[in-house]
PDB file of N, CA and C in Angstrom:
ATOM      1  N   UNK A   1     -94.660 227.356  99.374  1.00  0.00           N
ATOM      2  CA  UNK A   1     -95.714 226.385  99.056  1.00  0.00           C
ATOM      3  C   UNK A   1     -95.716 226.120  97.551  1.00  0.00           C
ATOM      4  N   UNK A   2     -95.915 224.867  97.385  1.00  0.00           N
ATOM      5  CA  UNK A   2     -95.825 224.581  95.648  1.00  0.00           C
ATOM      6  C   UNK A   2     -97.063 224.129  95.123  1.00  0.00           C
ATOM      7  N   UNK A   3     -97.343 224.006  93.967  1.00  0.00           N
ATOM      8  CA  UNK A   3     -98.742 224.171  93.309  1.00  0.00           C
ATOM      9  C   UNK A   3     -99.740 222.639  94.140  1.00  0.00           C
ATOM     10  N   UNK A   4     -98.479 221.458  94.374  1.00  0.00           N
ATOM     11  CA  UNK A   4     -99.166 220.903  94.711  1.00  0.00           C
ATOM     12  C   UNK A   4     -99.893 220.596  95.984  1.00  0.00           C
ATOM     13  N   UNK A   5     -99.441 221.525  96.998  1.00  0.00           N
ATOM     14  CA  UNK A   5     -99.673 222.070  98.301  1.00  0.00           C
ATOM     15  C   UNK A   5    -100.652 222.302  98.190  1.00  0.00           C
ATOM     16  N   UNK A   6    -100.777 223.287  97.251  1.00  0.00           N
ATOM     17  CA  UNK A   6    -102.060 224.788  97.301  1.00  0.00           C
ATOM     18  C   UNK A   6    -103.371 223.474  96.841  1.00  0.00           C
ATOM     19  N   UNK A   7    -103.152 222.695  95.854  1.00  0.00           N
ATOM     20  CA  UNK A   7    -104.313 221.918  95.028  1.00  0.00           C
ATOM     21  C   UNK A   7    -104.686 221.112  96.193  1.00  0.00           C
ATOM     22  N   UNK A   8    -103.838 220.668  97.027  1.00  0.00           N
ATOM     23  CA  UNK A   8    -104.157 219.479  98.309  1.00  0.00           C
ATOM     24  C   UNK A   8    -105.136 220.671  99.369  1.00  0.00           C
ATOM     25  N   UNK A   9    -105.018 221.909  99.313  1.00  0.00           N
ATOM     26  CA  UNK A   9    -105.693 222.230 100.178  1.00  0.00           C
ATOM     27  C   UNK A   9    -107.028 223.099  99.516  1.00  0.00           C
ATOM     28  N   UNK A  10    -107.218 223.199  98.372  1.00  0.00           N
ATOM     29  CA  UNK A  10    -108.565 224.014  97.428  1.00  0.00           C
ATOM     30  C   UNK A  10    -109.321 222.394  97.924  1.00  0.00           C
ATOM     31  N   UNK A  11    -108.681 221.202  97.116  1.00  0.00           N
ATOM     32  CA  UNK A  11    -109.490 219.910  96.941  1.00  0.00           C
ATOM     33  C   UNK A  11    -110.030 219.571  98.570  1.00  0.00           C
ATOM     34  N   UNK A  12    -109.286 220.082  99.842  1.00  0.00           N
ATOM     35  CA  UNK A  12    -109.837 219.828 101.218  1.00  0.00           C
ATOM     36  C   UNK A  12    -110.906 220.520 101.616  1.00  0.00           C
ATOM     37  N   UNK A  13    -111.149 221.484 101.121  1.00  0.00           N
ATOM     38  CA  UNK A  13    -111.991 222.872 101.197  1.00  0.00           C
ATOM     39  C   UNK A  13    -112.988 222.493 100.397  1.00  0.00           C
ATOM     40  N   UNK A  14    -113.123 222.193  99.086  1.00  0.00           N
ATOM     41  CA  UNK A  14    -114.149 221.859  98.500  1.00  0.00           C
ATOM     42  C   UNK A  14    -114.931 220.720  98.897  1.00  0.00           C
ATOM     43  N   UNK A  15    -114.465 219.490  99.621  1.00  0.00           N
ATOM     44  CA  UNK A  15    -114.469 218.380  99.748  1.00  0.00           C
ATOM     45  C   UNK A  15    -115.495 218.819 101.666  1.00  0.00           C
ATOM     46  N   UNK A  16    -114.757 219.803 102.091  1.00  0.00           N
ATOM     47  CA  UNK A  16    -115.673 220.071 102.982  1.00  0.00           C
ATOM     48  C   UNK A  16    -116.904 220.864 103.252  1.00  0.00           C
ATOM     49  N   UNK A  17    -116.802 221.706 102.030  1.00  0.00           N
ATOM     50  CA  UNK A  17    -117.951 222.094 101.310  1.00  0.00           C
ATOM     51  C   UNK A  17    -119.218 221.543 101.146  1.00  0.00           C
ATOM     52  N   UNK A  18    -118.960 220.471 100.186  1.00  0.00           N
ATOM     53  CA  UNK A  18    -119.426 219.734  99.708  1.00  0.00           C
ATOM     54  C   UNK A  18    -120.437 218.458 101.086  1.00  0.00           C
ATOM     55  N   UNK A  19    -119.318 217.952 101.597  1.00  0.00           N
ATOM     56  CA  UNK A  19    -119.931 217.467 103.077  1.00  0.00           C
ATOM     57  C   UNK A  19    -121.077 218.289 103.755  1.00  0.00           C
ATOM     58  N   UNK A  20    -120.470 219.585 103.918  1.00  0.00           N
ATOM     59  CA  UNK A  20    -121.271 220.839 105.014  1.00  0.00           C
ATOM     60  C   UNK A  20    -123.102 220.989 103.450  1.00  0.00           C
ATOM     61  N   UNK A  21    -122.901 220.570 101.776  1.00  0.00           N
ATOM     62  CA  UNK A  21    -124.047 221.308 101.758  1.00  0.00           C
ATOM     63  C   UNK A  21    -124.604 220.245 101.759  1.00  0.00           C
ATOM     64  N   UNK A  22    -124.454 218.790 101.444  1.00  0.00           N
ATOM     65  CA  UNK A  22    -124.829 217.196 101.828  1.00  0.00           C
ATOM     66  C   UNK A  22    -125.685 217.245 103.540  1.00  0.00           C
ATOM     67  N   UNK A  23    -125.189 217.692 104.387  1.00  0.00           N
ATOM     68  CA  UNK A  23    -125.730 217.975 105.716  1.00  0.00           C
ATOM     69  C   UNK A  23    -126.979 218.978 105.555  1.00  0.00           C
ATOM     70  N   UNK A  24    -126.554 219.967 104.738  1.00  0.00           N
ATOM     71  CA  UNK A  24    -127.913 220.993 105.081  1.00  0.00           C
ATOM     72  C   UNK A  24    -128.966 220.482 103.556  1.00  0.00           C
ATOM     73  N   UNK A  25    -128.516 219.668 102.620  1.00  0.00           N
ATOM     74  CA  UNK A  25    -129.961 218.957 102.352  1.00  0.00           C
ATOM     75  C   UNK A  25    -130.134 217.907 102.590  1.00  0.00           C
ATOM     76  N   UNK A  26    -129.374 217.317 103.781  1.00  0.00           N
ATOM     77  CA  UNK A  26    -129.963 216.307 104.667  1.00  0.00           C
ATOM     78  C   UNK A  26    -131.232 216.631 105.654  1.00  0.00           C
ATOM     79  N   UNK A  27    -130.714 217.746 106.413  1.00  0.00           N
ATOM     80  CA  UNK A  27    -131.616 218.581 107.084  1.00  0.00           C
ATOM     81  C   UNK A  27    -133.052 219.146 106.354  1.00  0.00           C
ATOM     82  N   UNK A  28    -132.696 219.834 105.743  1.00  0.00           N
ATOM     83  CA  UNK A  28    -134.318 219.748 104.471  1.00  0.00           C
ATOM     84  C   UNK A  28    -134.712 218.480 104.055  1.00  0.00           C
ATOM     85  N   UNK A  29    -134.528 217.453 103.820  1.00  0.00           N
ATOM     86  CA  UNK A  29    -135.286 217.037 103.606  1.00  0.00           C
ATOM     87  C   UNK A  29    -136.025 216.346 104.667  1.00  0.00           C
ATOM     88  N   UNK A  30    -135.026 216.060 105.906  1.00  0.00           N
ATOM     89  CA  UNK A  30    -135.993 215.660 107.180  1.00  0.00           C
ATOM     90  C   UNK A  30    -137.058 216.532 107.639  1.00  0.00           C
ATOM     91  N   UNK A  31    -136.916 217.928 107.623  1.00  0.00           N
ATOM     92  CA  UNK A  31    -138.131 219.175 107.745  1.00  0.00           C
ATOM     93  C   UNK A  31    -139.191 218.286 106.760  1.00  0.00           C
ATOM     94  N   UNK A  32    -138.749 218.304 105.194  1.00  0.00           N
ATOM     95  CA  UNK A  32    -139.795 218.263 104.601  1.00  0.00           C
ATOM     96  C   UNK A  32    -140.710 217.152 104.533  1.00  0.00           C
ATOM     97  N   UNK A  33    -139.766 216.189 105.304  1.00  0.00           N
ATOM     98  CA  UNK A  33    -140.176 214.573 105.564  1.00  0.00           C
ATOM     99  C   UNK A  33    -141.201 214.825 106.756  1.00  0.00           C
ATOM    100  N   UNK A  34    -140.677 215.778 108.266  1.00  0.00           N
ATOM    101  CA  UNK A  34    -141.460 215.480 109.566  1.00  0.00           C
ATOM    102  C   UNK A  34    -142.835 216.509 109.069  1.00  0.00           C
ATOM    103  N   UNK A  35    -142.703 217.599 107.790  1.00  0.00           N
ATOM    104  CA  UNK A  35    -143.756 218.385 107.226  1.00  0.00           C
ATOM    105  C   UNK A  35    -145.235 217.211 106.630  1.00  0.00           C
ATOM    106  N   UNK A  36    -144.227 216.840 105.757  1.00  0.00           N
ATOM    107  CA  UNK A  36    -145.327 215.780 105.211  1.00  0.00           C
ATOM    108  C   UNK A  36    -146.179 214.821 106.120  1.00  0.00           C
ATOM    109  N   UNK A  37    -145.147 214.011 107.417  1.00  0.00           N
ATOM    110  CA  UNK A  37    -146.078 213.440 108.085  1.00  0.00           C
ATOM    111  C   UNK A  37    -147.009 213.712 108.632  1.00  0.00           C
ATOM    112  N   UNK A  38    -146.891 214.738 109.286  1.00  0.00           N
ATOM    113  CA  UNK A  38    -147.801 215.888 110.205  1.00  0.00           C
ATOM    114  C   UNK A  38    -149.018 215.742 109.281  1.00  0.00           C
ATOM    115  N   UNK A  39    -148.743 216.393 108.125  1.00  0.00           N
ATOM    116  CA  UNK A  39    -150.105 216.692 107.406  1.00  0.00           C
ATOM    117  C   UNK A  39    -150.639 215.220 107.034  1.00  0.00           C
ATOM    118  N   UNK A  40    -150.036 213.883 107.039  1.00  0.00           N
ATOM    119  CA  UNK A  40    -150.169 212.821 106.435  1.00  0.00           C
ATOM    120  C   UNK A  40    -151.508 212.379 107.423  1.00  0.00           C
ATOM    121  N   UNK A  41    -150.505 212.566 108.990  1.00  0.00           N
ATOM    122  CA  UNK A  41    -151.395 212.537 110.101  1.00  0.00           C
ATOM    123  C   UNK A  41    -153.038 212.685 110.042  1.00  0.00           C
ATOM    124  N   UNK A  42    -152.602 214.148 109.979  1.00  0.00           N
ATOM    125  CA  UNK A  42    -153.737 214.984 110.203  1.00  0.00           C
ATOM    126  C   UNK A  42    -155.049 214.903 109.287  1.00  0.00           C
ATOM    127  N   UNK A  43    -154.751 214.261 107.751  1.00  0.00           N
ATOM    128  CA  UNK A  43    -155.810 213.778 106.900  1.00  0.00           C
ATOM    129  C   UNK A  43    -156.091 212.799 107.471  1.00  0.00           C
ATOM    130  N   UNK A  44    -155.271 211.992 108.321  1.00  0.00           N
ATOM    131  CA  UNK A  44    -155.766 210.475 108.657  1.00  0.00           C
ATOM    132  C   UNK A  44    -157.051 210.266 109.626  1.00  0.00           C
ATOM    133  N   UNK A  45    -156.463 211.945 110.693  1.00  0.00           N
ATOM    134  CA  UNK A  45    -157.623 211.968 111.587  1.00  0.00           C
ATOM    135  C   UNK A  45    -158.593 212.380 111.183  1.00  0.00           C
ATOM    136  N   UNK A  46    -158.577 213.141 109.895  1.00  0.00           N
ATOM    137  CA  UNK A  46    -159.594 213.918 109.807  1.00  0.00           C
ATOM    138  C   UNK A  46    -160.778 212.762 108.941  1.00  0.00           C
ATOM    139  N   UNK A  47    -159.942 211.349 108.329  1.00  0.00           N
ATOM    140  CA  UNK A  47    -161.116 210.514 107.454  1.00  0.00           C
ATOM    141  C   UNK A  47    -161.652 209.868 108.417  1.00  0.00           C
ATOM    142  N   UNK A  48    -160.678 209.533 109.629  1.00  0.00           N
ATOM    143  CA  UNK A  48    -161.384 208.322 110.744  1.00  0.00           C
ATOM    144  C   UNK A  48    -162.303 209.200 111.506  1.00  0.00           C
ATOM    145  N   UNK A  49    -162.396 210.531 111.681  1.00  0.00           N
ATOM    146  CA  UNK A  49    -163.326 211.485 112.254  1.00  0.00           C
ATOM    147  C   UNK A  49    -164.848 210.961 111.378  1.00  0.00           C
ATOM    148  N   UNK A  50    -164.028 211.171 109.976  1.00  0.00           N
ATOM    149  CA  UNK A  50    -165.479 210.954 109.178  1.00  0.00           C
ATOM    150  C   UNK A  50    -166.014 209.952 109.320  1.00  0.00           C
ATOM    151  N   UNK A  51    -165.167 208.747 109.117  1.00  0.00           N
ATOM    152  CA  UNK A  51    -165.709 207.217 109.142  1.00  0.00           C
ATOM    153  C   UNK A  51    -166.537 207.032 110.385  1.00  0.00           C
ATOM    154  N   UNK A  52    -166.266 207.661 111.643  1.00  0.00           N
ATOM    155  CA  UNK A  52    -166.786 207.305 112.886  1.00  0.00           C
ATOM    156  C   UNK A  52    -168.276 207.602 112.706  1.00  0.00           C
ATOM    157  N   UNK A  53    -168.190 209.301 112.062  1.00  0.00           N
ATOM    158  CA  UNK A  53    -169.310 210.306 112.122  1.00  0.00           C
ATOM    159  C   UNK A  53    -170.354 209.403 111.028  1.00  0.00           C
ATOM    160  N   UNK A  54    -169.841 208.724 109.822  1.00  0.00           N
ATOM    161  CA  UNK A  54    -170.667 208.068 108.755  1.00  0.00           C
ATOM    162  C   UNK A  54    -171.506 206.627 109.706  1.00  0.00           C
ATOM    163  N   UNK A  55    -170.742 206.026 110.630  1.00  0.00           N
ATOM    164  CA  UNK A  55    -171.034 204.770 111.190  1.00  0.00           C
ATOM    165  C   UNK A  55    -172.392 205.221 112.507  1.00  0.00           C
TER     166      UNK A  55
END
């Protein structure tokens, strides 16, 4: 194997690396996205609770 073998296969490895950690903070940030809505939700019910209770 010659140097430029070895460099074609570090640069494939990194390159899939790189893909695989792109995926797992893809994944965080959808958690932190379906996190936020939930709670986005849940203030929403909790003002129209109020608004009902004020009316």
């Amino acid at each position: 194997m010659n140097m430029e073998q070895a460099g074609d296969k570090e640069s494939i490895k990194t390159f899939h690396v790189g893909i695989l950690f792109q995926l797992l903070q893809f994944r965080i940030l959808i958690k932190i996205n379906a996190y936020s809505c939930n709670l986005i939700s849940q203030l929403f019910r909790k003002i129209i609770k109020l608004l009902f209770l004020l009316l």
